[in-house]
PDB file of N, CA and C in Angstrom:
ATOM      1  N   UNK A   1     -92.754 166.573   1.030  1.00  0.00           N
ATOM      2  CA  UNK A   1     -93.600 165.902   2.001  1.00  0.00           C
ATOM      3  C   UNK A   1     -93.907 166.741   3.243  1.00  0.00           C
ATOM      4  N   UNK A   2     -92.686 167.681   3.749  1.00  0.00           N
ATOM      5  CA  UNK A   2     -93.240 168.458   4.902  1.00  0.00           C
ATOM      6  C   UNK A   2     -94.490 169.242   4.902  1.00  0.00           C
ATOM      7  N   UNK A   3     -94.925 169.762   3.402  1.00  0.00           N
ATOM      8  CA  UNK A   3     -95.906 170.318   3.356  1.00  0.00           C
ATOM      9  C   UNK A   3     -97.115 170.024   3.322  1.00  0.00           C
ATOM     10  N   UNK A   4     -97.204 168.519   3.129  1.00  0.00           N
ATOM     11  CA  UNK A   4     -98.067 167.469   3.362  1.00  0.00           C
ATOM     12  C   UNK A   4     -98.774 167.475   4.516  1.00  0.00           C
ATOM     13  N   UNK A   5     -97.595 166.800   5.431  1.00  0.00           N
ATOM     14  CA  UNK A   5     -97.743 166.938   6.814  1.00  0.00           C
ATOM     15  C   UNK A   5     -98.582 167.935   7.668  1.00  0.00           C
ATOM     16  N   UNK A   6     -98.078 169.642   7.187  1.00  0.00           N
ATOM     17  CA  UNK A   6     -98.167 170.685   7.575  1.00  0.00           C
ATOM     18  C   UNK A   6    -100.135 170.641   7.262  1.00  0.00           C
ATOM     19  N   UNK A   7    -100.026 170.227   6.227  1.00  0.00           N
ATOM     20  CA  UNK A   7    -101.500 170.595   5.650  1.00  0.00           C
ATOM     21  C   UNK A   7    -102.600 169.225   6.357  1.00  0.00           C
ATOM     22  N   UNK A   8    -102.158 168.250   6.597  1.00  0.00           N
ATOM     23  CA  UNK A   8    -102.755 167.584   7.165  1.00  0.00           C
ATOM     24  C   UNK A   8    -102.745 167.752   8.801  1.00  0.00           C
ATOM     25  N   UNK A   9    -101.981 168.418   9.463  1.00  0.00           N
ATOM     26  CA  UNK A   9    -101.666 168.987  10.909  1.00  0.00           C
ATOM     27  C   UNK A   9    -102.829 169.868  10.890  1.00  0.00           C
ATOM     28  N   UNK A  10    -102.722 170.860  10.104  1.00  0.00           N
ATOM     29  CA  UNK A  10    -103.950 172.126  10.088  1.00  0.00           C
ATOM     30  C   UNK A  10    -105.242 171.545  10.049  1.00  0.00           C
ATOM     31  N   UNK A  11    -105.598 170.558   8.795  1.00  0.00           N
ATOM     32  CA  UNK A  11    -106.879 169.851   8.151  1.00  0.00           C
ATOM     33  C   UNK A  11    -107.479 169.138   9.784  1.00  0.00           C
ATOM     34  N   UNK A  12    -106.205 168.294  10.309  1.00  0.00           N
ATOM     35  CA  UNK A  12    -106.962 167.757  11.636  1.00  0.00           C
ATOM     36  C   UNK A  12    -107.362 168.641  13.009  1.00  0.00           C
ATOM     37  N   UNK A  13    -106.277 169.576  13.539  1.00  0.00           N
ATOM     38  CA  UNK A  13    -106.841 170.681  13.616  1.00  0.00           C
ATOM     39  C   UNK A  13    -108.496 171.363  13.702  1.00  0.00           C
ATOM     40  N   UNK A  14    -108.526 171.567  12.457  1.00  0.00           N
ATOM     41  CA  UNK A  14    -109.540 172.343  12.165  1.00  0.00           C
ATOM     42  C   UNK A  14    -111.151 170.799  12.577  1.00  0.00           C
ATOM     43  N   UNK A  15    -110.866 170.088  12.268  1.00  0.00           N
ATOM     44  CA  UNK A  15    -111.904 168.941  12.595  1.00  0.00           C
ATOM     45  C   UNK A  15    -111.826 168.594  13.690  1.00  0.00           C
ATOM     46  N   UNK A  16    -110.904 168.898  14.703  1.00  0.00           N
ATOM     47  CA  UNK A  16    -111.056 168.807  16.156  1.00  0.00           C
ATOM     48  C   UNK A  16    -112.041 169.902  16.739  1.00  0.00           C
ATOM     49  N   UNK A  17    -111.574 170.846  16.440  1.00  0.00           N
ATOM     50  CA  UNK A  17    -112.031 172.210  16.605  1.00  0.00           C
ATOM     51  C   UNK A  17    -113.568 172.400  15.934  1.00  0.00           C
ATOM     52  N   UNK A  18    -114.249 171.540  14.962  1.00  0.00           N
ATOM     53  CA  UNK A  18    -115.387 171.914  14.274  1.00  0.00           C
ATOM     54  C   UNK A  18    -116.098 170.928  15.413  1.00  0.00           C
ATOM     55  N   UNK A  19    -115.476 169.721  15.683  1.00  0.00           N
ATOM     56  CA  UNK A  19    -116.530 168.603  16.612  1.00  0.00           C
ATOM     57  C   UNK A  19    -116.731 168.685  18.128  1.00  0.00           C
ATOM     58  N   UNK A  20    -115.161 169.884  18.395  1.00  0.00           N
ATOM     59  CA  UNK A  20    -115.466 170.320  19.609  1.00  0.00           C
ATOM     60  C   UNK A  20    -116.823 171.366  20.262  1.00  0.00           C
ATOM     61  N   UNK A  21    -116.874 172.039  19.013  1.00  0.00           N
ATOM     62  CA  UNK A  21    -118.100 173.306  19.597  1.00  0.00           C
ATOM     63  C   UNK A  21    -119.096 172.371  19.763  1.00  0.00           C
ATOM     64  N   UNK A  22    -119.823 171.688  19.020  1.00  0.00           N
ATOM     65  CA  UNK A  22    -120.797 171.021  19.244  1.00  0.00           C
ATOM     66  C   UNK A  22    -121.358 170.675  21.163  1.00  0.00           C
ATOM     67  N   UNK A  23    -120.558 169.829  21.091  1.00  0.00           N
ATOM     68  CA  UNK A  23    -120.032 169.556  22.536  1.00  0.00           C
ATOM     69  C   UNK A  23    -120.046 170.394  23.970  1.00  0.00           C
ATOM     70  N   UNK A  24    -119.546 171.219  23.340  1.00  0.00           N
ATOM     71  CA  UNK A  24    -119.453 172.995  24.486  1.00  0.00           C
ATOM     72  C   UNK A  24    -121.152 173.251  24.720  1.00  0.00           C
ATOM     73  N   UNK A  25    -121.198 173.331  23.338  1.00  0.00           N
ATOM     74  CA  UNK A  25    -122.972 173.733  23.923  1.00  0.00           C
ATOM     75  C   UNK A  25    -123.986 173.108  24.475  1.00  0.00           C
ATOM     76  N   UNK A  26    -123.748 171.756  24.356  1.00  0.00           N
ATOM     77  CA  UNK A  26    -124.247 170.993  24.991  1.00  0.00           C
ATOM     78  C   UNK A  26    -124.000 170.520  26.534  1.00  0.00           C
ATOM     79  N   UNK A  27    -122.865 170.795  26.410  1.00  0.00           N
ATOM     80  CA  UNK A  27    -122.232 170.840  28.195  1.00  0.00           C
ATOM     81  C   UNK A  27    -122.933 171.895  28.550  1.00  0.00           C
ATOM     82  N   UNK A  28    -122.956 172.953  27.923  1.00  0.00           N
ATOM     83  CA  UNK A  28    -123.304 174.562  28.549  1.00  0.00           C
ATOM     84  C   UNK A  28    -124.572 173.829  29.042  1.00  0.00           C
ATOM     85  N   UNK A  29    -125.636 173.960  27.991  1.00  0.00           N
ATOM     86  CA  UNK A  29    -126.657 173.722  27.990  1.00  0.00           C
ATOM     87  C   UNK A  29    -127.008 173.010  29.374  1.00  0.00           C
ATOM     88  N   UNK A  30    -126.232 171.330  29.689  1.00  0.00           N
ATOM     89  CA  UNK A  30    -126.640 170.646  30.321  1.00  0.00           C
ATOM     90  C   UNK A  30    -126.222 171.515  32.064  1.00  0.00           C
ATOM     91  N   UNK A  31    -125.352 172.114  31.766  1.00  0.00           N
ATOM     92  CA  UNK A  31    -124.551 172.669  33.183  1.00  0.00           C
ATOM     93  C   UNK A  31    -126.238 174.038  33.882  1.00  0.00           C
ATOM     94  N   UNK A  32    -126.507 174.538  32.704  1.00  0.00           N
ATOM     95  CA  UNK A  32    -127.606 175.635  32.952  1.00  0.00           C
ATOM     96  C   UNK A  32    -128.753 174.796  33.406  1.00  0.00           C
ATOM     97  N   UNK A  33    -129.078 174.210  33.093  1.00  0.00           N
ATOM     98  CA  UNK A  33    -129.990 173.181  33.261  1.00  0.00           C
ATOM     99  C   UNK A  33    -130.151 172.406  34.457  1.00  0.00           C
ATOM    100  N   UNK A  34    -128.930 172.087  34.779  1.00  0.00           N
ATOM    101  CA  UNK A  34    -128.900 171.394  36.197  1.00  0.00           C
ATOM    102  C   UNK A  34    -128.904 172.619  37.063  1.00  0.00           C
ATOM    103  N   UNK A  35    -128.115 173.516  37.064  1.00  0.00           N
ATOM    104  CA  UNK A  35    -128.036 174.623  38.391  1.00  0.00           C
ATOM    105  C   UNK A  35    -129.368 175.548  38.574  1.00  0.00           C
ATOM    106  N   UNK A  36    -129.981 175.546  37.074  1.00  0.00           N
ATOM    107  CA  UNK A  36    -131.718 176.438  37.410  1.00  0.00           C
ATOM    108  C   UNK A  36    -132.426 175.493  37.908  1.00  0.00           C
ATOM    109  N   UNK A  37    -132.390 173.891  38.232  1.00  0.00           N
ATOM    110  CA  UNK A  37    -133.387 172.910  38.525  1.00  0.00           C
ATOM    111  C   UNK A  37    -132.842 173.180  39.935  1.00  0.00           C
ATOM    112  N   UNK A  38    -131.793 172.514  40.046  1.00  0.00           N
ATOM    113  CA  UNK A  38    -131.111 172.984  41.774  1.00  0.00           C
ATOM    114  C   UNK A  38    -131.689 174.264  42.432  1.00  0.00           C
ATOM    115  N   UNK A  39    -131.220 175.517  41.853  1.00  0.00           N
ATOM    116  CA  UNK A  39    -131.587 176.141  42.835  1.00  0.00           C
ATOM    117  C   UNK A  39    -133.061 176.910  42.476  1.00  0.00           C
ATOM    118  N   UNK A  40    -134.242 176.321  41.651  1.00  0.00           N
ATOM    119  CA  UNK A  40    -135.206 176.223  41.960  1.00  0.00           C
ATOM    120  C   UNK A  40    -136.193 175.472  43.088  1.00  0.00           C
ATOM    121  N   UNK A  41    -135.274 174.325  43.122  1.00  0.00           N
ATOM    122  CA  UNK A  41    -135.692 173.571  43.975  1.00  0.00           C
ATOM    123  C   UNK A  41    -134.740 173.161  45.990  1.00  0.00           C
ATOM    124  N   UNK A  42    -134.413 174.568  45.824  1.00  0.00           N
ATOM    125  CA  UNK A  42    -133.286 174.935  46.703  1.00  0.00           C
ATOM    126  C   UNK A  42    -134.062 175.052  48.305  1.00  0.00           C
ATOM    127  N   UNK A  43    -133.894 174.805  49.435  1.00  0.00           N
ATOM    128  CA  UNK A  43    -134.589 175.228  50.639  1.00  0.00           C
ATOM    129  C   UNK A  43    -135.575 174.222  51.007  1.00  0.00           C
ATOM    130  N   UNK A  44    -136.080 175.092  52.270  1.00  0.00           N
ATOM    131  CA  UNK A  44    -137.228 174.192  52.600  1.00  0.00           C
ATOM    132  C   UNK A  44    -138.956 175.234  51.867  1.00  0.00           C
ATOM    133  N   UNK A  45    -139.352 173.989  51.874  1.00  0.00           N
ATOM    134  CA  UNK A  45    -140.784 174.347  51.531  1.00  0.00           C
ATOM    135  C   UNK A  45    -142.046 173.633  52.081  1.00  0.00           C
ATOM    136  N   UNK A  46    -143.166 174.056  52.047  1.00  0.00           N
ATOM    137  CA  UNK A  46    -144.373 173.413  52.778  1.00  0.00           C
ATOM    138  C   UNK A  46    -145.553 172.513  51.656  1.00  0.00           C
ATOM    139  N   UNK A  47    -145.940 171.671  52.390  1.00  0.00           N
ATOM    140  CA  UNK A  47    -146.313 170.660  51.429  1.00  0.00           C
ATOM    141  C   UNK A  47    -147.446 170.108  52.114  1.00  0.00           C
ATOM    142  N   UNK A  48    -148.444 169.388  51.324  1.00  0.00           N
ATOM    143  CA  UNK A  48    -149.694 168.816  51.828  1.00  0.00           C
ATOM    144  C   UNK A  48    -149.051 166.928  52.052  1.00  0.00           C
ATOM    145  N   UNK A  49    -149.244 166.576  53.038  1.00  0.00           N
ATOM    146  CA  UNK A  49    -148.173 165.351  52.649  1.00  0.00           C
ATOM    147  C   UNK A  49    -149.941 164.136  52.804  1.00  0.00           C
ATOM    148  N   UNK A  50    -149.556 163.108  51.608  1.00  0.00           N
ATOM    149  CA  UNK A  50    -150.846 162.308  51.106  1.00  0.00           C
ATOM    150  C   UNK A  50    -151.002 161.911  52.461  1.00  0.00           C
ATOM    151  N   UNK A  51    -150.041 160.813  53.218  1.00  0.00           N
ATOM    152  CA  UNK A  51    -150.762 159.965  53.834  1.00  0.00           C
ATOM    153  C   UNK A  51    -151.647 160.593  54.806  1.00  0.00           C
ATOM    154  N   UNK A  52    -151.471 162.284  55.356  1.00  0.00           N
ATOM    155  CA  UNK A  52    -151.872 162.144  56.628  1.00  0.00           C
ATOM    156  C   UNK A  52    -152.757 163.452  56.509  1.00  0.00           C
ATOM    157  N   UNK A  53    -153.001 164.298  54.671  1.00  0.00           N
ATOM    158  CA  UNK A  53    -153.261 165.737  54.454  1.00  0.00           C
ATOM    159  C   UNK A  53    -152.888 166.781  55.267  1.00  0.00           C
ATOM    160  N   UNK A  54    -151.881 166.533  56.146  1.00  0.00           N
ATOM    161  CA  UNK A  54    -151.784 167.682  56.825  1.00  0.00           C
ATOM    162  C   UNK A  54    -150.888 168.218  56.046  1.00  0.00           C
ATOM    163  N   UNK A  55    -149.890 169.573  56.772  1.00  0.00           N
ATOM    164  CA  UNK A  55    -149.232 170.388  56.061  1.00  0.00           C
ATOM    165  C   UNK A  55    -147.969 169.941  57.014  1.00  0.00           C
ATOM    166  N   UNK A  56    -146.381 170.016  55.894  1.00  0.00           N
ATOM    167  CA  UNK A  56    -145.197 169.723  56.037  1.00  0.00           C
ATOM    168  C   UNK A  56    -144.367 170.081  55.594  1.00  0.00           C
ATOM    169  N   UNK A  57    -143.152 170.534  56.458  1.00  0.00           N
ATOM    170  CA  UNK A  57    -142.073 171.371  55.980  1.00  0.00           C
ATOM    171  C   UNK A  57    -140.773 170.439  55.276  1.00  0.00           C
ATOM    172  N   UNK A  58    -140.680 170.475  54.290  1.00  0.00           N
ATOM    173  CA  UNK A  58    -139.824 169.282  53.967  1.00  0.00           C
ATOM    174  C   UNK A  58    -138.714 170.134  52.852  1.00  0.00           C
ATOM    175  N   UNK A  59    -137.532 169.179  52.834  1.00  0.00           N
ATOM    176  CA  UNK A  59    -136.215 169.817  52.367  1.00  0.00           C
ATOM    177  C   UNK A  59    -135.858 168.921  51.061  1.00  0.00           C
ATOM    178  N   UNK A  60    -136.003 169.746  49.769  1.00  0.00           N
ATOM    179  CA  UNK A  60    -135.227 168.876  48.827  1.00  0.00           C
ATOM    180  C   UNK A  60    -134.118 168.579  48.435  1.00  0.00           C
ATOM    181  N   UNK A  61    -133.541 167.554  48.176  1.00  0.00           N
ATOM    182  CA  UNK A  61    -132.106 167.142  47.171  1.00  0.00           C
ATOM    183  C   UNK A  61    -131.399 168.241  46.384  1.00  0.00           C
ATOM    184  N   UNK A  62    -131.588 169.172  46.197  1.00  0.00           N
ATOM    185  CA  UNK A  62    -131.265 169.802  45.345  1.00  0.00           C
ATOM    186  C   UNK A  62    -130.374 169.952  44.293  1.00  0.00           C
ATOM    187  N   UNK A  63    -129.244 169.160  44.909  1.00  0.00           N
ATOM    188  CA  UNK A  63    -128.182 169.539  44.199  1.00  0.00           C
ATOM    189  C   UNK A  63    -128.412 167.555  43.105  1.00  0.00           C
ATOM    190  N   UNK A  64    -128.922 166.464  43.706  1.00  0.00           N
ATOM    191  CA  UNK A  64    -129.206 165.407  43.108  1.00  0.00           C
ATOM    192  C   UNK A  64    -130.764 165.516  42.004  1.00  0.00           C
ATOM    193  N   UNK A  65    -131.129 167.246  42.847  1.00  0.00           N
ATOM    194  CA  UNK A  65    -132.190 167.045  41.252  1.00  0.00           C
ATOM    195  C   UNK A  65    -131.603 167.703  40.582  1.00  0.00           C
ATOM    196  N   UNK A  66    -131.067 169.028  40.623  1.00  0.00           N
ATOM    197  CA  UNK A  66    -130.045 169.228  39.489  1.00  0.00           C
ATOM    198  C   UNK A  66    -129.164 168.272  38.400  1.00  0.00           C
ATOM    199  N   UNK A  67    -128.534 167.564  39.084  1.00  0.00           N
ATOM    200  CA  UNK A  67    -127.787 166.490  38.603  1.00  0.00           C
ATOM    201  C   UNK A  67    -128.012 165.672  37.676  1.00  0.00           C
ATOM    202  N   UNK A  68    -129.653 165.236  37.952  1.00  0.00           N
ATOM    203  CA  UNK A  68    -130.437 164.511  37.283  1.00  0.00           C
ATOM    204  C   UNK A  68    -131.413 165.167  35.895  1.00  0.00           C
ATOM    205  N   UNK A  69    -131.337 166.634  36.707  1.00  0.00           N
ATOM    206  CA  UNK A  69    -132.403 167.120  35.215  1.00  0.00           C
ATOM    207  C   UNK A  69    -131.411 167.590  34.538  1.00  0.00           C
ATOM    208  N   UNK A  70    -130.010 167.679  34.371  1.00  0.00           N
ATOM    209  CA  UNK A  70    -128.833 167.975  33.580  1.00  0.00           C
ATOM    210  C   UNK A  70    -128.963 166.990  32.456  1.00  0.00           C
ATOM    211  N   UNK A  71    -129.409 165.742  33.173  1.00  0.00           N
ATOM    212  CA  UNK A  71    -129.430 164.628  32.144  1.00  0.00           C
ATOM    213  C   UNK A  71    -130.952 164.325  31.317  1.00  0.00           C
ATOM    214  N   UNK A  72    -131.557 164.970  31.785  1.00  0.00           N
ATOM    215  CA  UNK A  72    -133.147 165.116  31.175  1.00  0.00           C
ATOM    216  C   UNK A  72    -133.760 164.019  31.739  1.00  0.00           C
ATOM    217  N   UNK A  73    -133.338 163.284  32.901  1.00  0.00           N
ATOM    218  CA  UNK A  73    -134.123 162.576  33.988  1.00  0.00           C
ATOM    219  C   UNK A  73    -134.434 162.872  35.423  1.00  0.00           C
ATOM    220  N   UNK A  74    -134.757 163.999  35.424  1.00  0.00           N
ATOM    221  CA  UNK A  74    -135.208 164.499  36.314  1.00  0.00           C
ATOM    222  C   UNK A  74    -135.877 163.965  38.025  1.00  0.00           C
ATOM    223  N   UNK A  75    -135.227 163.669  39.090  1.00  0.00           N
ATOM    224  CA  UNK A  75    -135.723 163.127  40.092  1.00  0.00           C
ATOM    225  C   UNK A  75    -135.293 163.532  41.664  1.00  0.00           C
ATOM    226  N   UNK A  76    -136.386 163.944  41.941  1.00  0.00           N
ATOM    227  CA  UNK A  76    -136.666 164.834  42.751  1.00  0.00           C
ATOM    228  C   UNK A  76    -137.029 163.885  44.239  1.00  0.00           C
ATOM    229  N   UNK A  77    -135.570 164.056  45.176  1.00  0.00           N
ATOM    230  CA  UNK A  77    -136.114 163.277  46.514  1.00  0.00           C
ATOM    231  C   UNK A  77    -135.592 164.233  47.288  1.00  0.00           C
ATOM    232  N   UNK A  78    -136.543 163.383  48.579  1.00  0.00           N
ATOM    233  CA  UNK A  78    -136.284 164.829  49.565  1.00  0.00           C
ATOM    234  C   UNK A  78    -135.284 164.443  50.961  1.00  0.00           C
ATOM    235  N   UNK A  79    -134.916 165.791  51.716  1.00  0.00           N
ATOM    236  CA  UNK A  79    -133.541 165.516  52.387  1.00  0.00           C
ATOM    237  C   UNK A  79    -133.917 165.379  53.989  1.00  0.00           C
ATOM    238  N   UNK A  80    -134.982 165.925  53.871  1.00  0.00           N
ATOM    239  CA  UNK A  80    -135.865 166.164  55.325  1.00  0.00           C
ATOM    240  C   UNK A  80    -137.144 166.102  55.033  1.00  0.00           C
ATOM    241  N   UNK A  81    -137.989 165.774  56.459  1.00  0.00           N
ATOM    242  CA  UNK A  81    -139.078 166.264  56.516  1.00  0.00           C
ATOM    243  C   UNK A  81    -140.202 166.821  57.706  1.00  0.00           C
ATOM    244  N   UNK A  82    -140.606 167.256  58.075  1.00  0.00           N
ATOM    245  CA  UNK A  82    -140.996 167.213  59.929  1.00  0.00           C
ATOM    246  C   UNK A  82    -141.795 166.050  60.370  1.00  0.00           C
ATOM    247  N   UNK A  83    -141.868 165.169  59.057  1.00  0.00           N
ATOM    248  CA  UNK A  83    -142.763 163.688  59.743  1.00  0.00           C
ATOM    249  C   UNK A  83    -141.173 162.642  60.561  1.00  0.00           C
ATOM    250  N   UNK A  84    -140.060 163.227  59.590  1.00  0.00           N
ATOM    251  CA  UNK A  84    -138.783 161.828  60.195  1.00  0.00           C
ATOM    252  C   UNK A  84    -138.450 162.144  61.227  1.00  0.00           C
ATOM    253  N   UNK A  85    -137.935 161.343  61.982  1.00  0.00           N
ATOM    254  CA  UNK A  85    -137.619 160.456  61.630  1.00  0.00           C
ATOM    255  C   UNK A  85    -138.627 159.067  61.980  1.00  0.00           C
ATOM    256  N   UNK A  86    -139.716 159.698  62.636  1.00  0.00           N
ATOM    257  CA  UNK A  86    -141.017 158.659  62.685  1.00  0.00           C
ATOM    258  C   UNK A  86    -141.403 158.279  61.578  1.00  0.00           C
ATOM    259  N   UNK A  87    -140.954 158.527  60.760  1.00  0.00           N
ATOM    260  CA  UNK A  87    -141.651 158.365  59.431  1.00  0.00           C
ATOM    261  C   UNK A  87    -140.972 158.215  58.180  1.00  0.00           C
ATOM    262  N   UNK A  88    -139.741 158.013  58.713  1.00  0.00           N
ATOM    263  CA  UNK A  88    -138.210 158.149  57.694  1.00  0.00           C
ATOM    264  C   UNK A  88    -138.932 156.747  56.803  1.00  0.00           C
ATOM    265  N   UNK A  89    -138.354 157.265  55.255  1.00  0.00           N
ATOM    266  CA  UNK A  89    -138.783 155.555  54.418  1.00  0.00           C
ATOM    267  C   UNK A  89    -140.283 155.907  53.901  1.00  0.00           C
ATOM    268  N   UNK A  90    -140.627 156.622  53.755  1.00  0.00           N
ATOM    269  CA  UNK A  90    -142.250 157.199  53.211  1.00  0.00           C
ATOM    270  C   UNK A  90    -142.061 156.939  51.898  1.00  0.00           C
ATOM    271  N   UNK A  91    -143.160 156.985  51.299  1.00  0.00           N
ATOM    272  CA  UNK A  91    -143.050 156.906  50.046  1.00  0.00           C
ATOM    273  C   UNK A  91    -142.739 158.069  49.139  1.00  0.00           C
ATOM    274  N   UNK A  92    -142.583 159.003  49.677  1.00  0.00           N
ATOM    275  CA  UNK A  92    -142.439 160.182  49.648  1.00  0.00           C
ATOM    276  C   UNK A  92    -142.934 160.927  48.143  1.00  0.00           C
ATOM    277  N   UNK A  93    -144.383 160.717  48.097  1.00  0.00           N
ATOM    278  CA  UNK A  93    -145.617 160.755  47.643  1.00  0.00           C
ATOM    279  C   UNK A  93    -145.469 162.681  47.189  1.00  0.00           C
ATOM    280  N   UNK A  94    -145.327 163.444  48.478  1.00  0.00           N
ATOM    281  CA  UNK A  94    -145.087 164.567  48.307  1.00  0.00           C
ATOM    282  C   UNK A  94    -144.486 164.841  47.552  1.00  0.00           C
ATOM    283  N   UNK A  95    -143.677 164.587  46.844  1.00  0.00           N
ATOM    284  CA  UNK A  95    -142.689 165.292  45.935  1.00  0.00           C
ATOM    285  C   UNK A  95    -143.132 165.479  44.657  1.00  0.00           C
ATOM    286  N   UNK A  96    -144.203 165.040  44.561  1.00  0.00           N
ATOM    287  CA  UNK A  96    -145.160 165.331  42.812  1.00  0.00           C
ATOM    288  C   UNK A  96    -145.876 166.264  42.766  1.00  0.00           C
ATOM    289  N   UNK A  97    -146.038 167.044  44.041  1.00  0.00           N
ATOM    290  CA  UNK A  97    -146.674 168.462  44.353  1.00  0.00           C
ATOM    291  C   UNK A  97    -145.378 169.618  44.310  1.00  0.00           C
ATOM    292  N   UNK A  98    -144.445 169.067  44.549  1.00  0.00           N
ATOM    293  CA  UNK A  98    -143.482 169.534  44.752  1.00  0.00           C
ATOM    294  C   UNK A  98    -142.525 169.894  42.841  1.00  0.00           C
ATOM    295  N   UNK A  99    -142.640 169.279  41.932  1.00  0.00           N
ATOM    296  CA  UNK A  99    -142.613 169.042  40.601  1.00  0.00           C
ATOM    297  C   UNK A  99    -143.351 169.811  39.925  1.00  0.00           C
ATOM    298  N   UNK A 100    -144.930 169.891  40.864  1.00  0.00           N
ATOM    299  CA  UNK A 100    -146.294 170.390  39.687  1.00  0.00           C
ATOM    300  C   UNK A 100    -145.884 171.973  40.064  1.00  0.00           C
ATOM    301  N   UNK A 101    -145.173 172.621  41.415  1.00  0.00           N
ATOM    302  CA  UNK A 101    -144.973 173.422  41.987  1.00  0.00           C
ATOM    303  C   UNK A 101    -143.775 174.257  40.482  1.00  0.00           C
ATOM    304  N   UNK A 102    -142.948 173.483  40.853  1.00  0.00           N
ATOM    305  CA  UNK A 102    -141.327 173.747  39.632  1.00  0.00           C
ATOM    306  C   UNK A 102    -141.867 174.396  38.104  1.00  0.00           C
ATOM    307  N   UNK A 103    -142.829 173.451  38.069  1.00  0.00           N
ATOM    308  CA  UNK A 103    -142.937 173.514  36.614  1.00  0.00           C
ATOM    309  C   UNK A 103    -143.733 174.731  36.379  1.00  0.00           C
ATOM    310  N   UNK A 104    -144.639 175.713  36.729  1.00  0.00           N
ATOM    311  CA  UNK A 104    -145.070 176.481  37.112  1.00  0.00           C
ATOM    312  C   UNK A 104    -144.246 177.840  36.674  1.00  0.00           C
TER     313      UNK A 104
END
């Protein structure tokens, strides 16, 4: 019977180890994924903002769009802007220029 054992120790083993890689690459995957969205979308940048067409220096989430496009839901809000705090609560409309910008 010990050899039983032995052979079923190895057998499970080896099926831990076959369902684990799977997994790895997909973490990889998701980990690359979030940190090139992050620090693509890293800093401040200038923007046409809808309500008012002027031009605006505004700061993205970065590390919460990372986070999010790790998961293949991607959402992009911003951390600043030179309209707030008069203007804090916008719809923040800008950020789809800011996306069409990324994807690029």
């Amino acid at each position: 019977m010990p050899a039983q054992d032995s052979q079923m120790m190895q057998f499970l083993g080896i099926m831990v180890t076959i369902s684990l890689i799977p997994m790895a690459v997909v973490l990889v995957y998701m980990i690359r994924k979030g940190l090139k969205t992050g620090s693509q979308l890293q800093g401040g940048r200038t923007v046409t903002c809808p309500e008012t067409g002027d031009e605006v220096t505004v700061e993205v989430d970065a590390k919460h769009a990372g986070y999010t496009a790790a998961y293949d839901s991607e959402e992009v809000r911003l951390t600043d802007c030179t309209r707030w705090p008069e203007k804090a609560g916008c719809r923040q409309d800008c950020v789809g220029e800011i996306k069409h910008e990324a994807a690029k």
